[in-house]
C-alpha atoms as a PDB file:
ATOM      1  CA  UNK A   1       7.682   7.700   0.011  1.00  0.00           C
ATOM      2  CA  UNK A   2       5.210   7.254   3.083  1.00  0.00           C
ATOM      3  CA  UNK A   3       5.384   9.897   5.331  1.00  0.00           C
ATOM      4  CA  UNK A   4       5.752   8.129   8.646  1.00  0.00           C
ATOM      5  CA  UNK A   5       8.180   5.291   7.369  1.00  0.00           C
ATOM      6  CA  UNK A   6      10.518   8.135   5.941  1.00  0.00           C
ATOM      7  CA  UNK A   7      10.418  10.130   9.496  1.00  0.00           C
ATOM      8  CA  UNK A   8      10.727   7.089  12.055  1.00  0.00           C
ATOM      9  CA  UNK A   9      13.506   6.006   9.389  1.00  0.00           C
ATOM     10  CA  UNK A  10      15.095   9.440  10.205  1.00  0.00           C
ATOM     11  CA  UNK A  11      14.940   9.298  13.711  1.00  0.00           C
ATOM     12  CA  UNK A  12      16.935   6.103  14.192  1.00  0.00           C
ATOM     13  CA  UNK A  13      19.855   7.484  11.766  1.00  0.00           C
ATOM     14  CA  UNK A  14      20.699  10.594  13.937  1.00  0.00           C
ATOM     15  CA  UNK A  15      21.424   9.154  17.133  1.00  0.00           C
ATOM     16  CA  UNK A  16      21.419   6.711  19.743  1.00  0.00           C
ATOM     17  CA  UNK A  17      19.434   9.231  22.069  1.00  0.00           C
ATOM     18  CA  UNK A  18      16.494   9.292  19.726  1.00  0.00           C
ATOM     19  CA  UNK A  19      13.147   7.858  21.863  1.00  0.00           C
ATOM     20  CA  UNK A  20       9.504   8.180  20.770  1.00  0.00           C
ATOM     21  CA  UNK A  21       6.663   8.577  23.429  1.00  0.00           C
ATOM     22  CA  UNK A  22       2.704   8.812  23.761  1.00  0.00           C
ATOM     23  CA  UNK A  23       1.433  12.161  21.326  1.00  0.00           C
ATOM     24  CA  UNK A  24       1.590  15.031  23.551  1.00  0.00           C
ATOM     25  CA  UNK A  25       2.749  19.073  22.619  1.00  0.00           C
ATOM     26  CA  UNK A  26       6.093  19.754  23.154  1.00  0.00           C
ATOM     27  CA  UNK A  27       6.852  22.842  24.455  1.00  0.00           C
ATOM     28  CA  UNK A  28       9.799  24.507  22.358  1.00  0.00           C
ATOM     29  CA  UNK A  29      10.965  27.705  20.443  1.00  0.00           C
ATOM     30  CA  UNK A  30       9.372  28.558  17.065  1.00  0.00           C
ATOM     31  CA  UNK A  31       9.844  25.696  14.512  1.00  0.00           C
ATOM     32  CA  UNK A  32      10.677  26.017  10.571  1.00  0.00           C
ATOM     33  CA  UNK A  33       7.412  26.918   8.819  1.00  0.00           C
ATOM     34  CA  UNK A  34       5.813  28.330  11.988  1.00  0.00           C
ATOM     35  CA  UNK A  35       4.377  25.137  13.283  1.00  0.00           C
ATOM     36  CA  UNK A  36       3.872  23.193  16.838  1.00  0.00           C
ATOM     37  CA  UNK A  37       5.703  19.779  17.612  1.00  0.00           C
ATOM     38  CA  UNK A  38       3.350  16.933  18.688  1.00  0.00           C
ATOM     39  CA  UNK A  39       5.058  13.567  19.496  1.00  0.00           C
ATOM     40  CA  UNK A  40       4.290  11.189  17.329  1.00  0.00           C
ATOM     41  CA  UNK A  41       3.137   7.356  19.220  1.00  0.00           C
ATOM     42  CA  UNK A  42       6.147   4.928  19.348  1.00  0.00           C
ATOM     43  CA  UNK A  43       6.470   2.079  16.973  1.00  0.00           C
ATOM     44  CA  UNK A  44       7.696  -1.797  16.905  1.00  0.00           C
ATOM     45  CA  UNK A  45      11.441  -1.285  15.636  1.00  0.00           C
ATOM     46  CA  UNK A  46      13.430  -2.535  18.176  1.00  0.00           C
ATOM     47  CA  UNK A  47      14.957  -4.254  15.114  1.00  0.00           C
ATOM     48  CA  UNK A  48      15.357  -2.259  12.754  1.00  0.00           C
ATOM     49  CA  UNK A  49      17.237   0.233  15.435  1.00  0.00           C
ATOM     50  CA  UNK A  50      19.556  -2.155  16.552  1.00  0.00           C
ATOM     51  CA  UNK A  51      20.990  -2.472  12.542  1.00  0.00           C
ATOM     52  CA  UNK A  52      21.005   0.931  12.110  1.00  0.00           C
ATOM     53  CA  UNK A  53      22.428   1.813  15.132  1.00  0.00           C
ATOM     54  CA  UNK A  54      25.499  -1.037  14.374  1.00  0.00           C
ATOM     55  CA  UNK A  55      25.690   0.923  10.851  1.00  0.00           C
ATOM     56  CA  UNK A  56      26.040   4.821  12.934  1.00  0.00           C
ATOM     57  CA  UNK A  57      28.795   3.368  15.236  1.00  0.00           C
ATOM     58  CA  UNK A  58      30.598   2.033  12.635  1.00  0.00           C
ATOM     59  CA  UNK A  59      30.527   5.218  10.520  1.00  0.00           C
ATOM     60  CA  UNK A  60      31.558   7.385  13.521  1.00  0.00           C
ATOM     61  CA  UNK A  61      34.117   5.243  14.788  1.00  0.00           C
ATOM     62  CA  UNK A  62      36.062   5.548  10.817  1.00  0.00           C
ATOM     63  CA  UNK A  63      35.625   9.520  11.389  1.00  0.00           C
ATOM     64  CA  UNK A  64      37.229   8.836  14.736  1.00  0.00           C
ATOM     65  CA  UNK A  65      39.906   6.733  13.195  1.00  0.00           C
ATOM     66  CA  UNK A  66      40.653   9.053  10.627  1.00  0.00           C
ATOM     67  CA  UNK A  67      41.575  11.774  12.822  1.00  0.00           C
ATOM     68  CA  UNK A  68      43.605  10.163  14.903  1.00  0.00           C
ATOM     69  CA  UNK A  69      45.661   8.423  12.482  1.00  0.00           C
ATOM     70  CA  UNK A  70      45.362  10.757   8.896  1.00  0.00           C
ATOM     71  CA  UNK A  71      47.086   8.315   6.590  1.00  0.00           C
ATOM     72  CA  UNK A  72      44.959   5.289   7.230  1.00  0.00           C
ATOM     73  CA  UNK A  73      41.633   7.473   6.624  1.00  0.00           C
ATOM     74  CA  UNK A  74      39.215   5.770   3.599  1.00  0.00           C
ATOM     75  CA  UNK A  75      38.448   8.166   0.841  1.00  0.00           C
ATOM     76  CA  UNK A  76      34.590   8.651   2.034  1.00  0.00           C
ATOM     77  CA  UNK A  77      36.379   9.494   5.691  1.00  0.00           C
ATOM     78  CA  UNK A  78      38.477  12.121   3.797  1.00  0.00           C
ATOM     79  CA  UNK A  79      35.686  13.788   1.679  1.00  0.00           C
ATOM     80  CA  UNK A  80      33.803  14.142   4.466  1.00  0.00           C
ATOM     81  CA  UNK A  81      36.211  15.439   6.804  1.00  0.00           C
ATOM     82  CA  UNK A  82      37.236  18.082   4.747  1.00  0.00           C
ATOM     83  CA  UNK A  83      33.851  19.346   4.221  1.00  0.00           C
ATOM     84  CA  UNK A  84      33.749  19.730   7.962  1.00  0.00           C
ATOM     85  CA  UNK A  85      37.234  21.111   8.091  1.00  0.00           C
ATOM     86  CA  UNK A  86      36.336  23.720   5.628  1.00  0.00           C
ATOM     87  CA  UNK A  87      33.137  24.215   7.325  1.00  0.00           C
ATOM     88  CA  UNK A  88      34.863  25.209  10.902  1.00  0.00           C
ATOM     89  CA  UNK A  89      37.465  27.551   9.048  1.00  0.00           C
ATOM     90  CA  UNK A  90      33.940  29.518   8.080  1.00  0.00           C
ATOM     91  CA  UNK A  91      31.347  31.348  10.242  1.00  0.00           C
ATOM     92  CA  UNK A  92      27.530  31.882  10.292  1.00  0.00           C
ATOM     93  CA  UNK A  93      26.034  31.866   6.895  1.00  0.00           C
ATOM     94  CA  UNK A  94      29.523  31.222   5.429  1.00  0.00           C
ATOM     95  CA  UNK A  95      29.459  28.069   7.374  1.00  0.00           C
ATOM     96  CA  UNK A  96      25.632  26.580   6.623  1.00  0.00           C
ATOM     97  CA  UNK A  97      26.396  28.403   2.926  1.00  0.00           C
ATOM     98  CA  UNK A  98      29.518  25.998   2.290  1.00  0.00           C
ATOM     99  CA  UNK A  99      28.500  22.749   3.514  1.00  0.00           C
ATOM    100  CA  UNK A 100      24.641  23.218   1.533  1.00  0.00           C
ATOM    101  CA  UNK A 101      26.993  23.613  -1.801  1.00  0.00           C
ATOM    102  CA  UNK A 102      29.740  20.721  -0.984  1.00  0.00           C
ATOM    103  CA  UNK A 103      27.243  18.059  -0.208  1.00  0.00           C
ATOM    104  CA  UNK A 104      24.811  18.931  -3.579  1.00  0.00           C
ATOM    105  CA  UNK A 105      28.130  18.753  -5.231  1.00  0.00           C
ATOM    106  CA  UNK A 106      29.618  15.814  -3.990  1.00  0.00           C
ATOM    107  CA  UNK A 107      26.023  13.921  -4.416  1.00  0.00           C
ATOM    108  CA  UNK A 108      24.173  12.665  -7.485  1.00  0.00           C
ATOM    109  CA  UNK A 109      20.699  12.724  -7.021  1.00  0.00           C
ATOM    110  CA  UNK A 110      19.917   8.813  -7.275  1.00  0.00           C
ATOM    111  CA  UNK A 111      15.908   8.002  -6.320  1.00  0.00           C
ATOM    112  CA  UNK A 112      15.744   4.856  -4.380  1.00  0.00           C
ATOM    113  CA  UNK A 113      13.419   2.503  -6.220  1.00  0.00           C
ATOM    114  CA  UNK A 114      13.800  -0.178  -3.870  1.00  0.00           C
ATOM    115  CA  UNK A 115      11.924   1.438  -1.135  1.00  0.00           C
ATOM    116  CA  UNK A 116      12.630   3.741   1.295  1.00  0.00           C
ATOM    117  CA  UNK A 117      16.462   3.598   2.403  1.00  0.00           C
ATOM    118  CA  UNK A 118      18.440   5.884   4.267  1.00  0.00           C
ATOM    119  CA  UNK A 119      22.000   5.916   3.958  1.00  0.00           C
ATOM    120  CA  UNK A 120      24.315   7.828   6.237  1.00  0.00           C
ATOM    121  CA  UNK A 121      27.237  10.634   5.563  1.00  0.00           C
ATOM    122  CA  UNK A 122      29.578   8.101   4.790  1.00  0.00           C
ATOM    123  CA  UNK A 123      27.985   5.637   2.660  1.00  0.00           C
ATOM    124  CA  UNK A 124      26.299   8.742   0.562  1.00  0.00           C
ATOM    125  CA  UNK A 125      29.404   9.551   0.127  1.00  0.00           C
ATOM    126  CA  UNK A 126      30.841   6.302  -1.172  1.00  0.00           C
ATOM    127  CA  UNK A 127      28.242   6.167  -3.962  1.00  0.00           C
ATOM    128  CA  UNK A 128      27.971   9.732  -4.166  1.00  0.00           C
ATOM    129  CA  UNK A 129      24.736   9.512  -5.082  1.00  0.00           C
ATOM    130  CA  UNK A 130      21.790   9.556  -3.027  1.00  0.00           C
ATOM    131  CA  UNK A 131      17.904  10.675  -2.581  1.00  0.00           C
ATOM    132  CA  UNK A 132      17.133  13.633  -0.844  1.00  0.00           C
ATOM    133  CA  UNK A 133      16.558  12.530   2.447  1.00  0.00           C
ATOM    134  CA  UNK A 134      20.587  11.365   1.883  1.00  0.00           C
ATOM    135  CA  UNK A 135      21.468  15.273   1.175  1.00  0.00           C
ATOM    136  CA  UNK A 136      19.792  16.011   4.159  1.00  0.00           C
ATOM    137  CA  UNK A 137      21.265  13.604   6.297  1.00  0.00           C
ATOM    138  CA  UNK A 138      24.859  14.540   5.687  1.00  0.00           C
ATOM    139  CA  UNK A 139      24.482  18.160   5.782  1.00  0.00           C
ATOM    140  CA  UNK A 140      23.311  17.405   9.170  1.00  0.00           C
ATOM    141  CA  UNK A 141      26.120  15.349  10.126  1.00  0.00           C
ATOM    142  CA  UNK A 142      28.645  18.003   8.599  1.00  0.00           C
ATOM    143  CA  UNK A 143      27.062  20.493  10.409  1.00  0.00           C
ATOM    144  CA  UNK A 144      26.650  19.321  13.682  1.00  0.00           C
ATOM    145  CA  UNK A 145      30.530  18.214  13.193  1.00  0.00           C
ATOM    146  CA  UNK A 146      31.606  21.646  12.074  1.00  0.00           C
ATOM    147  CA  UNK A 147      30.420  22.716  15.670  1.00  0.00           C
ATOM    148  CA  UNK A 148      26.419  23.870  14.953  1.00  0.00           C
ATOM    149  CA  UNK A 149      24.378  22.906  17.807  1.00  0.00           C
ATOM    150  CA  UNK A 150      21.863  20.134  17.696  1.00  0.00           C
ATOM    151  CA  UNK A 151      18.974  22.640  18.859  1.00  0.00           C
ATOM    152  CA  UNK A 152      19.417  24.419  15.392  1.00  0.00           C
ATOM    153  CA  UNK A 153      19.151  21.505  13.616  1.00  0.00           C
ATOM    154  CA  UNK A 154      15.603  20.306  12.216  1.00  0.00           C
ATOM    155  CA  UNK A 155      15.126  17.565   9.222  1.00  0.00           C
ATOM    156  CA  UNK A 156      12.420  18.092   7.928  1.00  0.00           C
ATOM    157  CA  UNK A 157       9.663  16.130   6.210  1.00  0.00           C
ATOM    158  CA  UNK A 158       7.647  18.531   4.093  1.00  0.00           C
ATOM    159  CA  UNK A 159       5.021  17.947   0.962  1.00  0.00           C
ATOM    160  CA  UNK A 160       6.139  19.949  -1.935  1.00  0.00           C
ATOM    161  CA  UNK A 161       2.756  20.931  -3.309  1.00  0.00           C
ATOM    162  CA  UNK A 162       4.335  22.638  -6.515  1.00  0.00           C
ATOM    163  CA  UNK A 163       5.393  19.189  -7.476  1.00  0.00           C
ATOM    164  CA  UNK A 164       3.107  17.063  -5.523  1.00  0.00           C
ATOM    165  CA  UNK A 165       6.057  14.986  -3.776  1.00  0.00           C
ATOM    166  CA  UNK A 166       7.233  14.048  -0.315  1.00  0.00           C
ATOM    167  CA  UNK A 167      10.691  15.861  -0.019  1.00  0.00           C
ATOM    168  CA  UNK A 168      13.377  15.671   2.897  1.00  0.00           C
ATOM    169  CA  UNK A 169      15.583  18.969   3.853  1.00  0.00           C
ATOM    170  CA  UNK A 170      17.333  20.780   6.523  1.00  0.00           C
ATOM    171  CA  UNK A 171      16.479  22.770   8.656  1.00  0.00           C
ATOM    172  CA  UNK A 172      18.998  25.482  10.720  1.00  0.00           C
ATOM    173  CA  UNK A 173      18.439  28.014  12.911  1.00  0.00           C
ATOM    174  CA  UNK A 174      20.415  31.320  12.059  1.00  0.00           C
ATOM    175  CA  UNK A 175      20.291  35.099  13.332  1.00  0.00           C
ATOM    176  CA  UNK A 176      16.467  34.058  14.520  1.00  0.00           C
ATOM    177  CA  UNK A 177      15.300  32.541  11.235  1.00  0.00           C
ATOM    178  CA  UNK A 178      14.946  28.567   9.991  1.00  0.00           C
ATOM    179  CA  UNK A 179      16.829  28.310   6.748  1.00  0.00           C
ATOM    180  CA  UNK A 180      16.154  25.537   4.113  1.00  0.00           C
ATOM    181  CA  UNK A 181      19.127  23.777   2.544  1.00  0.00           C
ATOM    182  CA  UNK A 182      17.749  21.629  -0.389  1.00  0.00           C
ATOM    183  CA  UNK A 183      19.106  19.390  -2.379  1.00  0.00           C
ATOM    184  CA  UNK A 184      17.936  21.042  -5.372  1.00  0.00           C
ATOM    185  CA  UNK A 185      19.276  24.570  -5.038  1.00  0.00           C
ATOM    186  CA  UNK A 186      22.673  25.673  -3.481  1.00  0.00           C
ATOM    187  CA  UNK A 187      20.844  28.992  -2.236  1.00  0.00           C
ATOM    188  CA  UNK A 188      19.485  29.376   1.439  1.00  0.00           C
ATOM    189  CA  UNK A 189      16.092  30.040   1.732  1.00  0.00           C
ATOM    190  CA  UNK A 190      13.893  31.234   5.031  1.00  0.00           C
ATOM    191  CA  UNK A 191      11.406  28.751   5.523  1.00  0.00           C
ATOM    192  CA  UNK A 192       8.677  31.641   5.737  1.00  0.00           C
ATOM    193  CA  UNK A 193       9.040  32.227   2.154  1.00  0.00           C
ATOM    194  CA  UNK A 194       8.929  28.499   0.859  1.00  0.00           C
ATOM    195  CA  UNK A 195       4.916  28.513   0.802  1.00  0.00           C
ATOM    196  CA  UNK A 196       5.241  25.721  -1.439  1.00  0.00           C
ATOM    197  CA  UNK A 197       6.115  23.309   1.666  1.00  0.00           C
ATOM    198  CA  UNK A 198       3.714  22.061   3.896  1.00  0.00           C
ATOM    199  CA  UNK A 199       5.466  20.620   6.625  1.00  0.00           C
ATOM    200  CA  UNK A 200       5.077  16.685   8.135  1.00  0.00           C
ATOM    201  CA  UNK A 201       7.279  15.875  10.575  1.00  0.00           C
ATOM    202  CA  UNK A 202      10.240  17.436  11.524  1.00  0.00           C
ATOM    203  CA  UNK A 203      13.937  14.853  13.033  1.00  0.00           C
ATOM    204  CA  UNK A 204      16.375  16.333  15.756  1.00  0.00           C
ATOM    205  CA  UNK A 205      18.369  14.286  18.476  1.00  0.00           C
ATOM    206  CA  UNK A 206      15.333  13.883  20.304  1.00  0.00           C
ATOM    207  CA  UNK A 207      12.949  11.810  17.806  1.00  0.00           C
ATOM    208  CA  UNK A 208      10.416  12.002  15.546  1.00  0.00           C
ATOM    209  CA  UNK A 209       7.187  14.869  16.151  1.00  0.00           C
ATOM    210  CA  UNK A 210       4.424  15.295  13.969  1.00  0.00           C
ATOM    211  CA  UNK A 211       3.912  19.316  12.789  1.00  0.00           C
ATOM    212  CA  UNK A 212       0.615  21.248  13.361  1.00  0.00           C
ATOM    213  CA  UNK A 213      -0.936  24.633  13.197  1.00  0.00           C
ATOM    214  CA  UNK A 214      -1.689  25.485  16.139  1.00  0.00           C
ATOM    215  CA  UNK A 215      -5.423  27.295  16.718  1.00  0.00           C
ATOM    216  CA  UNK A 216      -7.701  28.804  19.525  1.00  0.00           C
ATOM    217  CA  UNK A 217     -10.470  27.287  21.046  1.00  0.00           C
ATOM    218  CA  UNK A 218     -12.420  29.423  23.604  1.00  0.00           C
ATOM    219  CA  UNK A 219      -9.157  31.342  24.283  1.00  0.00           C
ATOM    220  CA  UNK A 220      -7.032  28.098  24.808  1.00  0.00           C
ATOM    221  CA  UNK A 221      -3.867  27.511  22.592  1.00  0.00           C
ATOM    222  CA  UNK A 222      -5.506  23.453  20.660  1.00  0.00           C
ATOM    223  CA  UNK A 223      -3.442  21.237  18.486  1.00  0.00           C
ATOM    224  CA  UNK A 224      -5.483  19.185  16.383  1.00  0.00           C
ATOM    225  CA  UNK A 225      -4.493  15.467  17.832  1.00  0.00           C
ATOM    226  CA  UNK A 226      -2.833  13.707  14.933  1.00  0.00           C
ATOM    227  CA  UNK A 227      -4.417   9.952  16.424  1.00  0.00           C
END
């Protein structure tokens, strides 16, 4: 998958507050693998964002519908609403734990060979099969539905250098730790110990930023500009 295609696809699934501006450090708590944001430039996809944004109201206006009126909810609506439901009856690690293992279990890892789409809760659900960018997008949609805040929510873009790929996960912030919930293991890992991933980009509510080490130059705190 190409790197920036996958994370400016990201950004316009989350939310219709996502905006991109000119590269500049963000200042912000730590990130998952110890890195600095950097905003990445913004792009022609007025577009795109429109469709996808039509497809996101759509989806939250059935999750809307089905809990209002519980007998006219579509099965998709249902599955994922009580993966949420069982996620609020839990707390902490109980909750991130439960809603990593229901989505891997309710999705069939399906690689998209027609080019980089990204499907939301609802439609992953429907198919119940998706890529992993798909895992990571409903996790964050049960999540942030089962009452975790946005600010400890991250997607993530990472290059898995054990297998050479471009792979999507999550990203949550718990007990002062980012934990990784991949689609290819049910247990949760600290990001510190996954030296296997070097981090892209990371997706929130806010857009799309670039990751960087961050290094010293003459005493001064330098992030290498990602132009």
């Amino acid at each position: 998958m190409g790197a920036m295609a996958t994370a400016l696809a990201l950004t316009l699934l989350l939310s219709d507050f996502f905006s991109l501006a000119e590269l500049r450090v963000l200042p912000s708590r730590d990130e998952p693998f110890g890195v600095t944001k950097v905003v990445s430039p913004e792009g022609h996809i007025t577009a795109e964002w429109r469709k996808l944004m039509r497809n996101l109201q759509v989806e939250l206006s059935e999750v809307k519908r089905c809990r209002a009126i519980p007998g006219e909810c579509t099965r998709r609506a249902r599955q994922f609403e009580a993966i949420v439901n069982e996620a609020k009856g839990k707390q902490g690690l109980a909750k991130i734990a439960h809603v990593n293992e229901r989505v891997n279990g309710a999705i069939r890892y399906a690689s998209d060979h027609a080019g980089d789409t990204w499907a939301l809760a609802l439609a992953t659900l429907t198919k119940s099969a998706g890529d992993c960018e798909d895992y990571a997008i409903a996790k964050y949609a049960a999540l942030h539905q089962a009452g975790v805040a946005d600010a400890d929510l991250r997607l993530v873009l990472v290059h898995d250098t054990a297998v050479r790929i471009d792979h999507a996960v999550l990203a949550v912030h718990h007990d002062g730790q980012w934990l990784i919930l991949d689609n290819r293991w049910n247990a949760l890992r600290p990001a510190k110990e996954l030296k296997q991933f070097k981090p892209l980009f990371i997706v929130e509510r806010h857009g799309v930023s670039l990751l960087s080490k961050m290094f010293r130059l003459d005493g001064r705190p330098v992030v290498p500009s990602a132009r």
